[in-house]
Protein backbone atom coordinates (compact mmCIF):
# COMPACT_ATOMS: atom_id res chain seq x y z
CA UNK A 1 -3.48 -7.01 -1.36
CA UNK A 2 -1.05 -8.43 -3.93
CA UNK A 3 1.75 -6.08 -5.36
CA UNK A 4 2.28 -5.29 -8.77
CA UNK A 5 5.38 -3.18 -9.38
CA UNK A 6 5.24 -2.12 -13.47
CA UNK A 7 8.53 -0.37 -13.24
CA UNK A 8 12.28 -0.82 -13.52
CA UNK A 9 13.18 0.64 -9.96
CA UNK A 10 11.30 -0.78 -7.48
CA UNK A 11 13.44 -1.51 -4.17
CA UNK A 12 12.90 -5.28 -4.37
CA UNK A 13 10.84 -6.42 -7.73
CA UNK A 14 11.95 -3.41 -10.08
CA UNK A 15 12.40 -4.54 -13.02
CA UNK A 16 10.53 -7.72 -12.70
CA UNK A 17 7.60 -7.32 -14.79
CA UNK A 18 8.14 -4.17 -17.68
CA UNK A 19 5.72 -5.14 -19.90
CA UNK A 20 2.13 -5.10 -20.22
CA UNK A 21 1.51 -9.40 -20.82
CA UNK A 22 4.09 -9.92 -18.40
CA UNK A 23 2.24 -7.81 -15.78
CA UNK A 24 -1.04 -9.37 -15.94
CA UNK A 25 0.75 -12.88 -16.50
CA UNK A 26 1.67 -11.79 -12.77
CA UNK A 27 -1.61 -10.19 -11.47
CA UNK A 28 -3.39 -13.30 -12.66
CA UNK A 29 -1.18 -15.13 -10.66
CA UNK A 30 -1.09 -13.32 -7.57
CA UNK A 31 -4.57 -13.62 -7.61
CA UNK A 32 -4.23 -17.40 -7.75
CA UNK A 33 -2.09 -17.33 -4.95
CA UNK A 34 -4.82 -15.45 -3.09
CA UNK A 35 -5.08 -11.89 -3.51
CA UNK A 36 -8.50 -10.28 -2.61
CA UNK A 37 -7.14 -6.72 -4.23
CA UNK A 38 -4.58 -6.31 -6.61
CA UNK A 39 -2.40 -2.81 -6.56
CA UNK A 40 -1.08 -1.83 -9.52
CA UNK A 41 1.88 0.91 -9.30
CA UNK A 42 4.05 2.50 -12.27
CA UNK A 43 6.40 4.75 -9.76
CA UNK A 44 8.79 3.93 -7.63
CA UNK A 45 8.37 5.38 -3.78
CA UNK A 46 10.98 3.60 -2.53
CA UNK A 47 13.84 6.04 -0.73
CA UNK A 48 15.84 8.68 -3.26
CA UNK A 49 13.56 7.37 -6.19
CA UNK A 50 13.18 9.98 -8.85
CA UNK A 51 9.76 10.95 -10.40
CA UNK A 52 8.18 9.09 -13.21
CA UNK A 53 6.99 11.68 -16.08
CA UNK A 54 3.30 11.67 -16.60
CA UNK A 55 3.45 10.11 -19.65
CA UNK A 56 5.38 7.25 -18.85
CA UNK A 57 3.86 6.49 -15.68
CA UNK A 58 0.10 6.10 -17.49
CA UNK A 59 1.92 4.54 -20.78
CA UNK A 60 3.19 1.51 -17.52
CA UNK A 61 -0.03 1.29 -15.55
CA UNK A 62 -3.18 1.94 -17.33
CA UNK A 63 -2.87 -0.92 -19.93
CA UNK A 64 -2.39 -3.78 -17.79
CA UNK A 65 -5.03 -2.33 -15.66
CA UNK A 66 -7.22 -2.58 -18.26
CA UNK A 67 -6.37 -6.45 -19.47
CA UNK A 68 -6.56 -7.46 -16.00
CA UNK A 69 -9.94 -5.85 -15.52
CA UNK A 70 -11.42 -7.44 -18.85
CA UNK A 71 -9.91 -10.88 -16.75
CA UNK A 72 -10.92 -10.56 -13.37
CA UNK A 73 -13.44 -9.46 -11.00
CA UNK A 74 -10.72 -8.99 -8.18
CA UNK A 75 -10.41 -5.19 -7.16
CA UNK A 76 -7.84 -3.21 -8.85
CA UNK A 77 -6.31 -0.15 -6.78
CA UNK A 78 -3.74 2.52 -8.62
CA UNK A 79 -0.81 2.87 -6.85
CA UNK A 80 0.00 7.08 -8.21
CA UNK A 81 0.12 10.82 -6.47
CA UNK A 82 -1.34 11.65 -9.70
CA UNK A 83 -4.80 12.22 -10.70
CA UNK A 84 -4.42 11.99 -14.12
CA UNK A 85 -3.35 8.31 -13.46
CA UNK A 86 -5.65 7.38 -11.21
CA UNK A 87 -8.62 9.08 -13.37
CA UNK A 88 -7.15 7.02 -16.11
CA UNK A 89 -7.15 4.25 -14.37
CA UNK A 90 -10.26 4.58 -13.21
CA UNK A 91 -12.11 4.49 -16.24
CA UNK A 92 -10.03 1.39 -17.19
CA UNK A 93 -11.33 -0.66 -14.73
CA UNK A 94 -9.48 0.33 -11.45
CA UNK A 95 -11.90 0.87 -8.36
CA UNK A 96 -9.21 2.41 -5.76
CA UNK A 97 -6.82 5.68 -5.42
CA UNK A 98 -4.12 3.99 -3.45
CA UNK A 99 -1.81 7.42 -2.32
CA UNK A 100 1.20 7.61 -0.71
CA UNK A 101 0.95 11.42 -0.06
CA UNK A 102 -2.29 10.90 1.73
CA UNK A 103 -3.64 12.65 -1.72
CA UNK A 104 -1.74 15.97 -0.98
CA UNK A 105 0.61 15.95 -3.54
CA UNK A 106 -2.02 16.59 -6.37
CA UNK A 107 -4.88 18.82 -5.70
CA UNK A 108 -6.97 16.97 -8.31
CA UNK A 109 -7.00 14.30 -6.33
CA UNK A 110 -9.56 14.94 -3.46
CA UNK A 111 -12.08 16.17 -6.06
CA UNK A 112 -11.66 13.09 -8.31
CA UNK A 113 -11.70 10.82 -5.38
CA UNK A 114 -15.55 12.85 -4.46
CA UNK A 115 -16.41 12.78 -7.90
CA UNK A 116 -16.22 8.85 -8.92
CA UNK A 117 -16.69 7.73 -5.69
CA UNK A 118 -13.44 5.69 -5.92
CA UNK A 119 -12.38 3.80 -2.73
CA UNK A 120 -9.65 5.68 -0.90
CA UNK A 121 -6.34 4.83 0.75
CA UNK A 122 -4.94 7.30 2.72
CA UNK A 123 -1.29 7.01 3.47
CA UNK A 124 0.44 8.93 5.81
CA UNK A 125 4.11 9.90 4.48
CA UNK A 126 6.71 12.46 6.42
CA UNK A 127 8.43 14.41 3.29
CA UNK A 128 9.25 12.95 -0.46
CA UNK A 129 10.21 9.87 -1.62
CA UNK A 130 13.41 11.69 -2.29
CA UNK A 131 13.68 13.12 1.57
CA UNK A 132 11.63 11.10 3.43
CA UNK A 133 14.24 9.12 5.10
CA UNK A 134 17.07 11.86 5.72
CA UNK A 135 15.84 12.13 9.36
CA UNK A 136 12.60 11.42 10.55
CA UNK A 137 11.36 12.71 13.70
CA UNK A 138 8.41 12.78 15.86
CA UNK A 139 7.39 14.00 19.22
CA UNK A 140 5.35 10.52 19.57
CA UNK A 141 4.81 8.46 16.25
CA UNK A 142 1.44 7.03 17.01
CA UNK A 143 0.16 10.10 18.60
CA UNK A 144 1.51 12.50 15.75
CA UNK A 145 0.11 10.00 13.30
CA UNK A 146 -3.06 9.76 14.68
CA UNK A 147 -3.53 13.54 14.85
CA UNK A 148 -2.39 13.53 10.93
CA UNK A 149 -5.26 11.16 9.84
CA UNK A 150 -7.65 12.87 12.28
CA UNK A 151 -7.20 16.09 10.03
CA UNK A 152 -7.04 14.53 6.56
CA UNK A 153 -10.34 12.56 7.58
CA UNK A 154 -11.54 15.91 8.23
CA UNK A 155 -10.74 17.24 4.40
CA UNK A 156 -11.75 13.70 2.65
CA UNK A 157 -15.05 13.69 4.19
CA UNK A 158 -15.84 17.63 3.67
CA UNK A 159 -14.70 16.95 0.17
CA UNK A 160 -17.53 14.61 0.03
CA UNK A 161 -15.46 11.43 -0.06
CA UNK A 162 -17.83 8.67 1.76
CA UNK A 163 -16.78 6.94 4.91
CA UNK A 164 -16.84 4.01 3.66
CA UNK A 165 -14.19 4.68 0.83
CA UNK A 166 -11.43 5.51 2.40
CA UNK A 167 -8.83 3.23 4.36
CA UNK A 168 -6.18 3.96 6.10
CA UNK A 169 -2.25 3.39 5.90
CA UNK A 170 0.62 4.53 8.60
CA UNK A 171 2.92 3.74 5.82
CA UNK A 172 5.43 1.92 7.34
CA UNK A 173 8.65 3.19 5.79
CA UNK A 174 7.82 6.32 4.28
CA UNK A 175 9.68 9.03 6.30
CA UNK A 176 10.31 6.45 9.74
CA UNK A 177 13.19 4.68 11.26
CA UNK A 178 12.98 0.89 12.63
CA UNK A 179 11.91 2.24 15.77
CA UNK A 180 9.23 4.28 14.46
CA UNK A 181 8.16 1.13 12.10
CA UNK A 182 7.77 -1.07 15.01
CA UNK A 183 5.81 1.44 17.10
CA UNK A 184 3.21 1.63 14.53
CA UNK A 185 3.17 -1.91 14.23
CA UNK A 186 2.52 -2.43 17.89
CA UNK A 187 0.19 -0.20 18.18
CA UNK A 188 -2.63 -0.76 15.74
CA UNK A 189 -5.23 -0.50 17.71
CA UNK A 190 -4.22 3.18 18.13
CA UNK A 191 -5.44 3.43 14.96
CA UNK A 192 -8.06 1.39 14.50
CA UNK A 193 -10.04 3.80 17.28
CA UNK A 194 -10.03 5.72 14.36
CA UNK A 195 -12.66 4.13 12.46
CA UNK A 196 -11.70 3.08 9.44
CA UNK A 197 -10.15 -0.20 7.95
CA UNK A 198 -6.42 -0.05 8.19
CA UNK A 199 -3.84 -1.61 5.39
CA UNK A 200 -0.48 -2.18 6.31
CA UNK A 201 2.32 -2.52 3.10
CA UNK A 202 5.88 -4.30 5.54
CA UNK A 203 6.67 -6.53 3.08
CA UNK A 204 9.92 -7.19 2.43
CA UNK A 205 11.03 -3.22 3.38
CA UNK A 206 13.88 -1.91 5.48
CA UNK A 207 13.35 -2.00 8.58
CA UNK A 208 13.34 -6.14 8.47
CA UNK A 209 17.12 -5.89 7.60
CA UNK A 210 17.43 -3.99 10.79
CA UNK A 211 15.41 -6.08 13.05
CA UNK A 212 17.00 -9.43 11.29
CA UNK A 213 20.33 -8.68 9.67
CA UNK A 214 18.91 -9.95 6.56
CA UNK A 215 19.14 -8.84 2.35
CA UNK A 216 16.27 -7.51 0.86
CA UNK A 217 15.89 -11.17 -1.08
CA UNK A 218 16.09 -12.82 2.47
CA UNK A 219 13.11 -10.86 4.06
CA UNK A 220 10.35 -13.19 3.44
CA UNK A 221 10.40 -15.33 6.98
CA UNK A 222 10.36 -11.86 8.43
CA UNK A 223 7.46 -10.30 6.67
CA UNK A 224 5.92 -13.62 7.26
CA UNK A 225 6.17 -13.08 11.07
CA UNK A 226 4.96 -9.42 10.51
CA UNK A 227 1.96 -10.32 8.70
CA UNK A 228 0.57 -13.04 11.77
CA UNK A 229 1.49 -10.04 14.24
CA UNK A 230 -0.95 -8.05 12.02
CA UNK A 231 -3.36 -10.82 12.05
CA UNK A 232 -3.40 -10.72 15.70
CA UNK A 233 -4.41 -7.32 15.89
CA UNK A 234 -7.36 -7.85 13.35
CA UNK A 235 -5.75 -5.75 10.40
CA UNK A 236 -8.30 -5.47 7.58
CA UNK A 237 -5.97 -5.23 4.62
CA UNK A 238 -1.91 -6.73 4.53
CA UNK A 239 -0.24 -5.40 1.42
CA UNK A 240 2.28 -8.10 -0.01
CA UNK A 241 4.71 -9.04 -2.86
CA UNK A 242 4.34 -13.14 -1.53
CA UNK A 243 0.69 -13.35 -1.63
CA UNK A 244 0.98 -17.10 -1.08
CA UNK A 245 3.27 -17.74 1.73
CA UNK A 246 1.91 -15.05 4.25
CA UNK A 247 -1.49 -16.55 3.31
CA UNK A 248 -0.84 -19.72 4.35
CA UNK A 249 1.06 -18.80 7.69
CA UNK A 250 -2.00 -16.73 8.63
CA UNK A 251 -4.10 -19.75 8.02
CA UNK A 252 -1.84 -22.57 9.62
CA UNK A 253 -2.03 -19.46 12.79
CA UNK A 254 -5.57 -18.89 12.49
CA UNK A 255 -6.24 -22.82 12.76
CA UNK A 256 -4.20 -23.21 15.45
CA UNK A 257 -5.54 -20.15 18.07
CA UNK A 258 -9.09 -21.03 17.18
CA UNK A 259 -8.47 -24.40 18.97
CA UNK A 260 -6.86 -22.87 21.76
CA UNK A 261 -8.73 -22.98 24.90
């Protein structure tokens, strides 16, 4: 899944791409690098952000979904905790609600989801984008995770939200420390017994610069090395900002175990 930040704020592309050819100049190219789904966001999440009106956030997002949709057959998700953007969206082309809040910060959303039969990702996030980080805690991070998507599951599907729609996302980052980010990532499998595809979205966040003593524009070797951990664990779906390079690592890794005997 190749990233597409349309906003000024972003923790490590903000301002990048702010306008509409600009963004699908870069969707078209992230698809050429090798991007199976492209997510298309108009907020920022990343920790203290501050809300995006309404207005704003569909006059960002629903545009440049709808050029790149008229352009490409690759599936576009909406990256929004609003159902007004994502029904937008929607009927501009995009084929998946991508939600941080797990869609609980908009009761729209559930019923939108049910209604156009949208594919689903589920995130799992512990506050606000504006608290989320102040002190996260858990008894057990995998366990208390896994109970979390166990009951969400439970509302999606007696919504009427398919099985098949919906992934899931631990959301590394979102309300966890570097501790609680490489738990997660250690423990996939944890929720994989789940059921349902998993994405993870590491790249280039936080908790690298913790692990590596590296700036957010030095984080690529180690999202790199996250990405072929991921691999090994058979994740379905690695959100990234460098579609190309963690492509090709999982390839040159893939090559090599296949031949080992």
């Amino acid at each position: 899944m190749g990233i597409l930040n349309v906003t000024p704020d972003s923790f490590s592309d903000g301002g990048e791409v702010t306008d509409r050819d600009a963004a699908v100049k870069k969707g078209l190219r992230l698809i050429e690098q090798g991007a199976d789904i492209l997510d298309i966001g108009g907020e920022s999440t990343r920790p203290g952000s501050d809300p995006v009106p309404l207005e704003e956030e569909l006059r960002r997002v629903v545009p440049v979904v709808e050029q790149l949709a008229n352009q490409t057959d690759v599936p576009i998700s909406v990256d929004t905790t609003k159902a007004e953007v994502a029904r937008q969206s929607l009927a501009a082309g995009a084929a998946i609600i991508n939600d941080i809040s797990g869609l609980t910060f908009d009761p729209e959303m559930i019923p939108l989801a049910a209604e156009t039969g949208a594919g689903v990702i589920c995130m799992h996030i512990q506050g606000t984008p504006q608290t989320m980080q102040d002190n996260p805690t858990y008894d057990d991070v995998v366990v208390d995770l896994k109970n979390w998507f166990e009951e969400r599951l439970q509302e999606l599907l007696s919504a009427g939200i398919e099985p098949g729609s919906i992934v899931l996302d631990p959301g590394i980052g979102f309300g966890k420390t570097a501790e609680h980010n490489l738990q997660i990532l250690s423990h996939i499998r944890e929720f994989q017994d789940l059921g349902y595809p998993i994405l993870i979205g590491h790249s280039r966040k936080r908790f690298l610069s913790k692990l590596l003593g590296r700036d957010v524009e030095e984080r690529l070797a180690g999202t790199v090395g996250v990405s072929i951990a991921l691999a090994s664990q058979a994740v379905e779906i690695i959100r990234l900002h460098d579609v190309e390079a963690n492509r090709d690592a999982i390839s040159a890794w893939k090559a090599v175990t296949s031949r080992v005997t």
